[in-house]
C-alpha atoms as a PDB file:
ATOM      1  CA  UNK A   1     -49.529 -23.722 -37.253  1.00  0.00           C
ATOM      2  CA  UNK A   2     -47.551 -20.547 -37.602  1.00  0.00           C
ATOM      3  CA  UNK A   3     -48.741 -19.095 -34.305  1.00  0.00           C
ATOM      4  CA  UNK A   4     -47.277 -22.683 -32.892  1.00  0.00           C
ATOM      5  CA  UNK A   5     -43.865 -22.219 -34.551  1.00  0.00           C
ATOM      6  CA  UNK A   6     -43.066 -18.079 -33.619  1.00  0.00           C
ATOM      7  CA  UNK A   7     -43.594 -20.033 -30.255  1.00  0.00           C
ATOM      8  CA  UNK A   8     -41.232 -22.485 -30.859  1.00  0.00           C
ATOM      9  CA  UNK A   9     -38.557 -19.846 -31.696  1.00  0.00           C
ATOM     10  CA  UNK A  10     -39.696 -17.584 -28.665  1.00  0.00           C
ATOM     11  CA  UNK A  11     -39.402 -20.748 -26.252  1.00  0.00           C
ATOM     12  CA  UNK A  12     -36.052 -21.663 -28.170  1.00  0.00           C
ATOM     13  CA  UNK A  13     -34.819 -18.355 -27.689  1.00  0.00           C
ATOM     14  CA  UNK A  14     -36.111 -17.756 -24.012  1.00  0.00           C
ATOM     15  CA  UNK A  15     -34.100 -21.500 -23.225  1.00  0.00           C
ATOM     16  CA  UNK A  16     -31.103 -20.343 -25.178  1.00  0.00           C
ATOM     17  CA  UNK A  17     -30.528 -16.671 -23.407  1.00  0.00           C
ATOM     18  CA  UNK A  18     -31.379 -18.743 -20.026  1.00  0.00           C
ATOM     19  CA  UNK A  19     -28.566 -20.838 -20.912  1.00  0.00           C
ATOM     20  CA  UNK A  20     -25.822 -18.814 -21.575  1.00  0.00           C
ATOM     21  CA  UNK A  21     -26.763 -16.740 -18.638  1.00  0.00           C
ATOM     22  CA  UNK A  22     -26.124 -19.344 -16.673  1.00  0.00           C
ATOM     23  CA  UNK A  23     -22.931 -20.326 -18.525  1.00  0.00           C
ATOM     24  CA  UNK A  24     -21.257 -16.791 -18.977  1.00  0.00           C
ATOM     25  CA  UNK A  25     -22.615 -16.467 -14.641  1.00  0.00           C
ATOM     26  CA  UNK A  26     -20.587 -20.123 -13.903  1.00  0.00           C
ATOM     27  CA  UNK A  27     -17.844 -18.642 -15.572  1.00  0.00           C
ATOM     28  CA  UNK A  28     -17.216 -15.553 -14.213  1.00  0.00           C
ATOM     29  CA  UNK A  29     -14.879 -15.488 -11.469  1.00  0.00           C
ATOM     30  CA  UNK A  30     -15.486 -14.891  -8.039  1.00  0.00           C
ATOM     31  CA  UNK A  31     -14.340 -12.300  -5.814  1.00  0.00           C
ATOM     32  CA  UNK A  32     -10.870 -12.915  -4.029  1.00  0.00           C
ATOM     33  CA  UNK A  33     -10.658 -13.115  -0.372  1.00  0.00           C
ATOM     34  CA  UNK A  34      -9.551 -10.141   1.532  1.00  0.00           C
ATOM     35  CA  UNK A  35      -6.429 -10.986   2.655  1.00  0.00           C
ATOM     36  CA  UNK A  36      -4.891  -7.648   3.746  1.00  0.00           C
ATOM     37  CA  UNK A  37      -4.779  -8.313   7.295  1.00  0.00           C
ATOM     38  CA  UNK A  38      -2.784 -12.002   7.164  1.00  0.00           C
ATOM     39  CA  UNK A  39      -0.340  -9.589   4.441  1.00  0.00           C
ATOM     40  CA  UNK A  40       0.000  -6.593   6.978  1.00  0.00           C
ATOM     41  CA  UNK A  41       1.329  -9.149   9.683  1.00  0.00           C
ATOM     42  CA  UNK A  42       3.202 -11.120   7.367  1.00  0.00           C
ATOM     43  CA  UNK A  43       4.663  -7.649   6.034  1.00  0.00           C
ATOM     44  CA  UNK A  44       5.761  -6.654   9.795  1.00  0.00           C
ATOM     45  CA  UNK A  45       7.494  -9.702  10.432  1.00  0.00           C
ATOM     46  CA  UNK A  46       9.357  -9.813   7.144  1.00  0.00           C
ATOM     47  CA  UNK A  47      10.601  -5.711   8.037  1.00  0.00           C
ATOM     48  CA  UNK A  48      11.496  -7.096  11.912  1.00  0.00           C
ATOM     49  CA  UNK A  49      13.355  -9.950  10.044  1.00  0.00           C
ATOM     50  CA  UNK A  50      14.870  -7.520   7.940  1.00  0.00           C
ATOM     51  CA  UNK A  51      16.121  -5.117  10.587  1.00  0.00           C
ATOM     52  CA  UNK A  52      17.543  -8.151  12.407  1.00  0.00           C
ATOM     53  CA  UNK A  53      19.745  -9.066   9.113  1.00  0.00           C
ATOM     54  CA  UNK A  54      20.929  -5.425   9.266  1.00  0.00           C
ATOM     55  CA  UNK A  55      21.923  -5.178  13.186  1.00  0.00           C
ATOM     56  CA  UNK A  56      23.346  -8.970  12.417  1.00  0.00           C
ATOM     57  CA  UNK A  57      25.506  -7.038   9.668  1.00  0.00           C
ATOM     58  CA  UNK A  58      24.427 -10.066   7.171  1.00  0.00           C
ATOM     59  CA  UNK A  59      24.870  -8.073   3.630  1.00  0.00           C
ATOM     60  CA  UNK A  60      23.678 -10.684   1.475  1.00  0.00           C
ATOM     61  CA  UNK A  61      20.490 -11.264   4.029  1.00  0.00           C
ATOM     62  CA  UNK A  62      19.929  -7.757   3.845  1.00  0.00           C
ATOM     63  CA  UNK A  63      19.665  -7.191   0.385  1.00  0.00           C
ATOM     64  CA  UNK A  64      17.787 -10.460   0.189  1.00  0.00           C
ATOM     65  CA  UNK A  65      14.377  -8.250   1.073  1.00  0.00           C
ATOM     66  CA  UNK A  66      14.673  -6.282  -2.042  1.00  0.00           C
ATOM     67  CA  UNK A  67      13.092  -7.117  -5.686  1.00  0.00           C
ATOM     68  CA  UNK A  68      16.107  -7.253  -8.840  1.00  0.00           C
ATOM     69  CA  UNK A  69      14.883  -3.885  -9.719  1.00  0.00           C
ATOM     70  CA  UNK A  70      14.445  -2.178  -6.516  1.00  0.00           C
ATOM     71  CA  UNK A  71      14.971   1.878  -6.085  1.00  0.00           C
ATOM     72  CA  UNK A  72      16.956   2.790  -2.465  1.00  0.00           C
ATOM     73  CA  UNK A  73      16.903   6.521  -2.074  1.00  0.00           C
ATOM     74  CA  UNK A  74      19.518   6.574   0.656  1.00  0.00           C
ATOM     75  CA  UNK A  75      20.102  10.336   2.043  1.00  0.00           C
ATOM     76  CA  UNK A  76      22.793  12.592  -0.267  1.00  0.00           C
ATOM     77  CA  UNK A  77      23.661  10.409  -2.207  1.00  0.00           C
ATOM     78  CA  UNK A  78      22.060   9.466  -5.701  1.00  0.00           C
ATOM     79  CA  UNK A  79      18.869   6.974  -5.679  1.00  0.00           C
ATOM     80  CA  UNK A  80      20.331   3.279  -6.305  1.00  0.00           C
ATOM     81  CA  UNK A  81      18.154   1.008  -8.811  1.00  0.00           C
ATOM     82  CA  UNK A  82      19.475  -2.657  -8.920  1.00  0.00           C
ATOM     83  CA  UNK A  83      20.650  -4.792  -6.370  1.00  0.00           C
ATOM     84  CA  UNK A  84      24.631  -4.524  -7.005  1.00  0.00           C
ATOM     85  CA  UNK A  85      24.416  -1.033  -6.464  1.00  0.00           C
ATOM     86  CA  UNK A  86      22.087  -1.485  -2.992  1.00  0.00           C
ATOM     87  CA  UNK A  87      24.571  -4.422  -2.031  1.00  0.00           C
ATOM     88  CA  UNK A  88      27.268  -2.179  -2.214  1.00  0.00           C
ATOM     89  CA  UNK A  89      25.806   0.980  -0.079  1.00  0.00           C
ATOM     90  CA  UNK A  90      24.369  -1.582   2.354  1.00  0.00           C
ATOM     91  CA  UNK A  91      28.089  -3.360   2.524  1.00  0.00           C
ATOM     92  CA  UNK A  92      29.609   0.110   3.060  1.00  0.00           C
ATOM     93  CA  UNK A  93      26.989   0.549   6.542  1.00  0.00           C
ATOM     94  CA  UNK A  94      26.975  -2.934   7.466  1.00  0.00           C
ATOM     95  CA  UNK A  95      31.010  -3.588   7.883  1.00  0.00           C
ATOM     96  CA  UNK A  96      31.734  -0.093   9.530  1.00  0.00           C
ATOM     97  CA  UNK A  97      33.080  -2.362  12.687  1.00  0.00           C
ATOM     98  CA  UNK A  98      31.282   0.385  14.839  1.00  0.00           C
ATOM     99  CA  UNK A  99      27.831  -0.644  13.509  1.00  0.00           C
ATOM    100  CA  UNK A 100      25.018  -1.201  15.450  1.00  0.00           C
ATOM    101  CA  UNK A 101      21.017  -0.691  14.920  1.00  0.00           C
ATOM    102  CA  UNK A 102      17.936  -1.020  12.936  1.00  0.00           C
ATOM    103  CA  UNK A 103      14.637  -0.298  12.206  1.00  0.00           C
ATOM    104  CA  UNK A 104      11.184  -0.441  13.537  1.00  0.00           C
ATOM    105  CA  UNK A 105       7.542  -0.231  11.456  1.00  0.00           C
ATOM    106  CA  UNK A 106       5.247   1.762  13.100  1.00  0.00           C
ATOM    107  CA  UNK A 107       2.816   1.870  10.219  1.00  0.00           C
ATOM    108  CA  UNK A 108       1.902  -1.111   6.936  1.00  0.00           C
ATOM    109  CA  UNK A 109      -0.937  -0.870   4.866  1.00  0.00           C
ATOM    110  CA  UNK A 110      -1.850  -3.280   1.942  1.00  0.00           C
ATOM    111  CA  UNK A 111      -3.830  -2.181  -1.028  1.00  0.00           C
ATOM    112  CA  UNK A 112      -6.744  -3.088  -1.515  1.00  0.00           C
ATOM    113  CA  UNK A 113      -6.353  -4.815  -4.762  1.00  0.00           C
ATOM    114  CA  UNK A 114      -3.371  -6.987  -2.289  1.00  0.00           C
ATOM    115  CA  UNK A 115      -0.230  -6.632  -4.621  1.00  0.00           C
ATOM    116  CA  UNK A 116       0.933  -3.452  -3.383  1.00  0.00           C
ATOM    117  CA  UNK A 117       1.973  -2.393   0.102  1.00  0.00           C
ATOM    118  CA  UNK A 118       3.570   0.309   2.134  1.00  0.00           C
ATOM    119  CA  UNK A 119       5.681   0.405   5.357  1.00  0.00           C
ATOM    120  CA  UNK A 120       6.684   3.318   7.605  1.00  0.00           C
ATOM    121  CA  UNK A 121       8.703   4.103  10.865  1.00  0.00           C
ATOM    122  CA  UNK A 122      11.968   4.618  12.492  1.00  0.00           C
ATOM    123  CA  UNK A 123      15.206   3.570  12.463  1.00  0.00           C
ATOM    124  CA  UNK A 124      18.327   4.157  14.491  1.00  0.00           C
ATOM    125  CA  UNK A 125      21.910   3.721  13.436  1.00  0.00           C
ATOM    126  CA  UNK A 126      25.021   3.943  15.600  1.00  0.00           C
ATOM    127  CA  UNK A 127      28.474   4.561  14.351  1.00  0.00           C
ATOM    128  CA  UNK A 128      31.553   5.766  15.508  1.00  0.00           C
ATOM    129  CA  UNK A 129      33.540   8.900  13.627  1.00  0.00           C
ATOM    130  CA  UNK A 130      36.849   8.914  12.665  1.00  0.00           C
ATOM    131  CA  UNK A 131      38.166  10.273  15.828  1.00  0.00           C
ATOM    132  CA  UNK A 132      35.979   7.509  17.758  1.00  0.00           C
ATOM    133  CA  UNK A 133      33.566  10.136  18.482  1.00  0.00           C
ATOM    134  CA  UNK A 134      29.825   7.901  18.820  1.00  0.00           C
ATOM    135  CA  UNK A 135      27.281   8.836  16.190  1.00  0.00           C
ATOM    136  CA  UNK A 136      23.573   8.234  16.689  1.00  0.00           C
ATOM    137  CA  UNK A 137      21.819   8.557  13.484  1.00  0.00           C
ATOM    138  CA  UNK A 138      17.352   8.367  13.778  1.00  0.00           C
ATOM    139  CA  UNK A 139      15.208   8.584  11.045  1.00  0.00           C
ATOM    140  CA  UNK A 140      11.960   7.538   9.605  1.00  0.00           C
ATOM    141  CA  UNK A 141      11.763   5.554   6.470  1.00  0.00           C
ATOM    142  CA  UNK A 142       9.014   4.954   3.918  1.00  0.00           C
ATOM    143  CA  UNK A 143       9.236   1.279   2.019  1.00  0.00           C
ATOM    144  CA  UNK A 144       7.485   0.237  -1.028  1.00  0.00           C
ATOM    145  CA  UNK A 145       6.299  -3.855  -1.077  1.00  0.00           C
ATOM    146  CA  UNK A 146       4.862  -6.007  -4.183  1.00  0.00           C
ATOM    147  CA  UNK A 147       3.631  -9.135  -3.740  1.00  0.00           C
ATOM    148  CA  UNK A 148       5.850 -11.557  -6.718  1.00  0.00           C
ATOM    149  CA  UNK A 149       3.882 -13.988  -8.492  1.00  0.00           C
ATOM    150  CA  UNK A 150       5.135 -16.662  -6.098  1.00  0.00           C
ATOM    151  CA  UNK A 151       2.954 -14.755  -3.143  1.00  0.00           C
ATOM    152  CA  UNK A 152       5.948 -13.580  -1.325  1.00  0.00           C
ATOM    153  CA  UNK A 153       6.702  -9.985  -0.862  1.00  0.00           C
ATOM    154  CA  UNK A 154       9.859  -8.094  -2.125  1.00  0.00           C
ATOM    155  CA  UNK A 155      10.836  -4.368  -1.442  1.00  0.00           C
ATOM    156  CA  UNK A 156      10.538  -2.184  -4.270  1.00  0.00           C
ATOM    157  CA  UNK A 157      11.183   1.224  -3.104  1.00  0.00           C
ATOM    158  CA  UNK A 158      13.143   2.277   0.160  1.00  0.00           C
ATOM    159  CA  UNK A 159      13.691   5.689   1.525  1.00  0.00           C
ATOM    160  CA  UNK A 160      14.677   7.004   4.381  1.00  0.00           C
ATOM    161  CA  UNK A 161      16.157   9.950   5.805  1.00  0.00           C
ATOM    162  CA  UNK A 162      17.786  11.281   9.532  1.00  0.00           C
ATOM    163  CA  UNK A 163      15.762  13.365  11.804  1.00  0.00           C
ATOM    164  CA  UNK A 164      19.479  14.840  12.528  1.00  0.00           C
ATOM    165  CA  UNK A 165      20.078  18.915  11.987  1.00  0.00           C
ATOM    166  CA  UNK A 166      21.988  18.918   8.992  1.00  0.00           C
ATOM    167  CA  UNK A 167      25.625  20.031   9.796  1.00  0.00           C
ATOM    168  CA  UNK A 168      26.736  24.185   9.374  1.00  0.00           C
ATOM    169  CA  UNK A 169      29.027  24.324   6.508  1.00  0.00           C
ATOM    170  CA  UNK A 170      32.258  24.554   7.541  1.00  0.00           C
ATOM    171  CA  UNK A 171      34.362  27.919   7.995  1.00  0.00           C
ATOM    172  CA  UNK A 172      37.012  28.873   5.203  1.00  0.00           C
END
């Protein structure tokens, strides 16, 4: 009889680890689908779109592309966080009525954990001195993405800088 019940408590026990195997293995969650490929397209598109918004001269459009709390590093000048401070260096470029260009990605990579993402290329600007003397400003640039809760994709960081000589400093 007491051979019959240790058992008992050995079958109860085998049944009861079994089950919350199988429980705690139903529960956990399964591995997310690689979707850095459909996020590197989508990512290119969203930059051409955003280039497009720039040569269109559409401030509020441009700055649309940027997160609340972005960071622009624009060449020397101070790094911009916010997007009253990016709408106003971006409003400065954009209604220069000489204005023209944009920017191409030549490079976007997704993380693999698919939240974080980084775009590189070039850019070209063209703008007119204040004698009317044409300006032709390339550069590469280096842009920061996170994916928002909502799945879209918002810039978070955006440097760039010209491939220009920097200018000798002027004679006394």
């Amino acid at each position: 009889m007491l051979r019959s019940s240790v058992f008992d408590v050995r079958v109860r026990a085998l049944i009861l680890t079994l089950f919350l195997l199988s429980v705690s293995t139903a529960c956990q969650t399964r591995g997310t689908t690689d979707t850095r490929a459909a996020d590197e397209a989508a990512l290119k598109k969203l930059d051409e779109e955003w280039s497009k918004a720039a040569g269109s001269r559409d401030v509020e459009k441009t700055i649309s592309y940027y997160s609340d709390d972005a960071v622009v590093m624009p060449p020397n000048i101070p790094t911009l966080t916010g997007k009253e401070p990016i709408r106003t260096l971006w409003k400065s470029i954009l209604e220069s009525p000489s204005f023209s260009g944009g920017w191409n990605a030549t490079k976007v990579e997704v993380a693999r954990s698919g939240d974080l993402a980084y775009v590189n290329g070039n850019y070209e600007f063209n703008e007119k001195d204040e004698r009317g003397k044409p300006i032709v400003d390339k550069g590469k640039f280096l842009e920061v993405w996170k994916k928002q809760p909502d799945g879209s994709w918002k810039c978070v960081a955006d440097m760039f800088n010209s491939d220009l000589p920097t200018a000798a400093p002027a004679e006394r």
